[in-house]
Protein backbone atom coordinates (compact mmCIF):
# COMPACT_ATOMS: atom_id res chain seq x y z
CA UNK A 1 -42.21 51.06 -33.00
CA UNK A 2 -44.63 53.02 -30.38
CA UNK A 3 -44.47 57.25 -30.45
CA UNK A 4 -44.04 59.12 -27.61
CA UNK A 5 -47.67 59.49 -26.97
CA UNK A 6 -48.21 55.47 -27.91
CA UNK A 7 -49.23 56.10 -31.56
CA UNK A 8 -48.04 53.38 -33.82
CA UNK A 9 -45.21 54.43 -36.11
CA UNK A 10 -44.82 50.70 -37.89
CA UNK A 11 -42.15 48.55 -38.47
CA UNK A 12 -38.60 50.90 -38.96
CA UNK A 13 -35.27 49.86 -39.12
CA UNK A 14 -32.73 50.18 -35.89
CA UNK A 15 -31.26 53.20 -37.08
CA UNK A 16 -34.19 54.72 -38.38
CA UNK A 17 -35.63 54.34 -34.77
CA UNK A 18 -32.40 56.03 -33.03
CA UNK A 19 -31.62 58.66 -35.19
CA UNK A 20 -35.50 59.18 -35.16
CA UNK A 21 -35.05 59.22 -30.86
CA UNK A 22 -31.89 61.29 -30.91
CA UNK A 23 -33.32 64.98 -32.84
CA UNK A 24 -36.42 64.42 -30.76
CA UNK A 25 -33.78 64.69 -27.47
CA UNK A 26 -35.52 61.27 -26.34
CA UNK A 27 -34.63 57.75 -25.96
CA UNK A 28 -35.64 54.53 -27.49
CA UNK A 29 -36.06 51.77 -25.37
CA UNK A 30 -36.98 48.02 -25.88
CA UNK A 31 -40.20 47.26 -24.56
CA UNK A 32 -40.36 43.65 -25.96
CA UNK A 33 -37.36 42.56 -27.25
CA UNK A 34 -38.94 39.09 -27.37
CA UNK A 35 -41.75 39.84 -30.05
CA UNK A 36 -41.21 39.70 -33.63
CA UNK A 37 -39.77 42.20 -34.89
CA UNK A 38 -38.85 43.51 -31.00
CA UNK A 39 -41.18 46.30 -30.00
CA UNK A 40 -39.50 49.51 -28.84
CA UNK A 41 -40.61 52.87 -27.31
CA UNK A 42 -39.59 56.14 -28.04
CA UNK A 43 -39.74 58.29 -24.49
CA UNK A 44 -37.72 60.42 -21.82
CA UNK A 45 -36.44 57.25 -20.02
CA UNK A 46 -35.77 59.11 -16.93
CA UNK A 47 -39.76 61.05 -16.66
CA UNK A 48 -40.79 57.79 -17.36
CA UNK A 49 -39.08 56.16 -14.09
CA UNK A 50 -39.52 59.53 -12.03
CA UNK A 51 -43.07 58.98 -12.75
CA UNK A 52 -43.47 55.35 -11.58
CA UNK A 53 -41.15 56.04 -8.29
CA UNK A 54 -43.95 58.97 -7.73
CA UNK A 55 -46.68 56.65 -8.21
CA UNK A 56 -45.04 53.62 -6.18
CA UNK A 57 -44.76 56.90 -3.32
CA UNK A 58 -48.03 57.91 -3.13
CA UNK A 59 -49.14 54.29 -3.09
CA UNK A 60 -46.95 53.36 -0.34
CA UNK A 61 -48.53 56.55 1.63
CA UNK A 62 -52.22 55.00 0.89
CA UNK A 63 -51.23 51.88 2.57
CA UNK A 64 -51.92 51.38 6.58
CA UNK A 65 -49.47 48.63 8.57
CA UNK A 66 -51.72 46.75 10.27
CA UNK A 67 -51.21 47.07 13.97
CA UNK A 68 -51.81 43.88 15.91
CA UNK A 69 -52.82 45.04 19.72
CA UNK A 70 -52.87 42.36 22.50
CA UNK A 71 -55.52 42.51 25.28
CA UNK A 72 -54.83 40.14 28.74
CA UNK A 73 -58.08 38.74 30.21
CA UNK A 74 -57.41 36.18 33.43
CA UNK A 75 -59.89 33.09 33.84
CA UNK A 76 -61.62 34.43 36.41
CA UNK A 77 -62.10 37.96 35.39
CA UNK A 78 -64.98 40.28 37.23
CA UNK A 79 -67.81 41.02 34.63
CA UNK A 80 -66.75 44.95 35.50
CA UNK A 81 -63.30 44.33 34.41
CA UNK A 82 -64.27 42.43 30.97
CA UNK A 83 -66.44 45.40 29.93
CA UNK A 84 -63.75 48.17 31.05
CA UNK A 85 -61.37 45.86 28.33
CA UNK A 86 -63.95 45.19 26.12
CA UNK A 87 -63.90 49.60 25.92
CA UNK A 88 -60.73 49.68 24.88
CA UNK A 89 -60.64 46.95 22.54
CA UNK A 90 -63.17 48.45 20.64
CA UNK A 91 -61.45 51.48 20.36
CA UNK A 92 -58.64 49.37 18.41
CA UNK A 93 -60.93 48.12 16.27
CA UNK A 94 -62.76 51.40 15.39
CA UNK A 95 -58.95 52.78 14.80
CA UNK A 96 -58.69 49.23 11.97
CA UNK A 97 -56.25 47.54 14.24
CA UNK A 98 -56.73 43.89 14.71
CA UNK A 99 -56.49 41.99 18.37
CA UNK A 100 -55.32 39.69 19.59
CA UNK A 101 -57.30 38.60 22.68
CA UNK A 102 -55.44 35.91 25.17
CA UNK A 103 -55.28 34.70 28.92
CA UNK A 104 -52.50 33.12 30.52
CA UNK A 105 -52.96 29.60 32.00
CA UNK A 106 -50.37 28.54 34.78
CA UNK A 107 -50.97 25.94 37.24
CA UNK A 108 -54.25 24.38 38.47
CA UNK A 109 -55.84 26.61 36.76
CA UNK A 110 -54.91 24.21 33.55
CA UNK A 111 -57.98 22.14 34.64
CA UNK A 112 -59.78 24.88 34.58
CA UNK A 113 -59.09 26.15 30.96
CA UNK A 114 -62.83 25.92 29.69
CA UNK A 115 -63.64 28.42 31.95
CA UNK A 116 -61.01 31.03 30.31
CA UNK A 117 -62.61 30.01 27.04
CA UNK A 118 -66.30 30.70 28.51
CA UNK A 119 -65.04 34.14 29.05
CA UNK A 120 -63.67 35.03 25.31
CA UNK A 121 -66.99 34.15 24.06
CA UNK A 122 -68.65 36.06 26.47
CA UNK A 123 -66.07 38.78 25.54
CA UNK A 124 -66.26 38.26 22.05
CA UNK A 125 -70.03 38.91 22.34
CA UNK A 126 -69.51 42.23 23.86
CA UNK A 127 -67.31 43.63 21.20
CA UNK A 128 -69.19 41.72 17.82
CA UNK A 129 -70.86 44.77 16.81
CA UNK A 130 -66.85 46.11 16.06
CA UNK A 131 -65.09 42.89 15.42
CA UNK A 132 -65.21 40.10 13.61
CA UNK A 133 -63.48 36.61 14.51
CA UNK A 134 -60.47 35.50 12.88
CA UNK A 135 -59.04 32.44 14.77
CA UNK A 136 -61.66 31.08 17.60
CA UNK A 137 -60.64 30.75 20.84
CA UNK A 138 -57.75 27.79 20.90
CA UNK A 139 -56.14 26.43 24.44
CA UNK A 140 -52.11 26.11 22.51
CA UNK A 141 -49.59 25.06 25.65
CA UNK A 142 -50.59 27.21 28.34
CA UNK A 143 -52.03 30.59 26.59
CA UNK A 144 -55.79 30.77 25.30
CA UNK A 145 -55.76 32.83 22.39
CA UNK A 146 -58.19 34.40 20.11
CA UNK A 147 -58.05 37.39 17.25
CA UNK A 148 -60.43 40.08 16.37
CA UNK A 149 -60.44 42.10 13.21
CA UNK A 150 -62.41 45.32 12.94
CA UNK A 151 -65.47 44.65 10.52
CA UNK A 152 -65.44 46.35 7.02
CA UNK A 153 -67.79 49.13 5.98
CA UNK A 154 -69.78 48.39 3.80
């Protein structure tokens, strides 16, 4: 049997332990039951979960979603125009949201797909100092897609 404080208080008898709970106003509860002889706790059951639904709070407060943005470059996109996007995906990744970087293919312009990957690498190059590459750029049915993730301080 554990204290309130987690001193050991040895091995004592069931009703040792509850009447031994009940004049300090507390509970006893079963930490192990499987151990031999079964391990108990005397504590204030409910402090005891207030305290971990504070800590699960304020844990879920530290945590970010990660946004996923999208960005829509065109196979044959002006140099201008990339580094207008290229702006503004940077500014996601500075924020910590990931990209995701793609370029409709319809058409004829399905035989002309290597171009539109030409172009993320070139684009990729003008945001690398922010991002880092998650999936390369990948021609998948008609859409040319690539992710960014915003590189980790270090």
């Amino acid at each position: 049997m554990l204290g309130e404080n987690g001193e050991q208080l040895g091995i004592v008898s069931l009703a040792d332990a509850l009447q031994r709970a009940s004049e300090e106003g507390v509970d006893l509860v079963n930490i192990n039951p499987n151990a031999t002889p079964p391990v108990c706790k005397i504590m204030d059951y409910g402090k005891y979960k207030f305290i971990v639904q504070k800590r699960e709070k304020e844990a879920k407060k530290k945590q970010k979603a990660a946004d996923i943005k999208g960005m829509e470059l065109s196979v044959h996109i002006e140099e201008h125009d990339m580094q207008y996007k290229a702006k503004a995906v940077q500014k996601f990744l500075r924020a910590g949201d990931k990209v995701r970087v793609f370029i409709k293919v319809r058409g004829r312009m399905m035989s002309f797909a290597h171009f539109g990957i030409d172009n993320m690498n070139k684009f990729f190059e003008m945001v690398q100092e922010d991002a880092v590459m998650d999936q390369a750029p990948i021609l998948q049915g008609s859409m040319i897609t690539m992710v960014l993730s915003p590189k980790t301080a270090k």
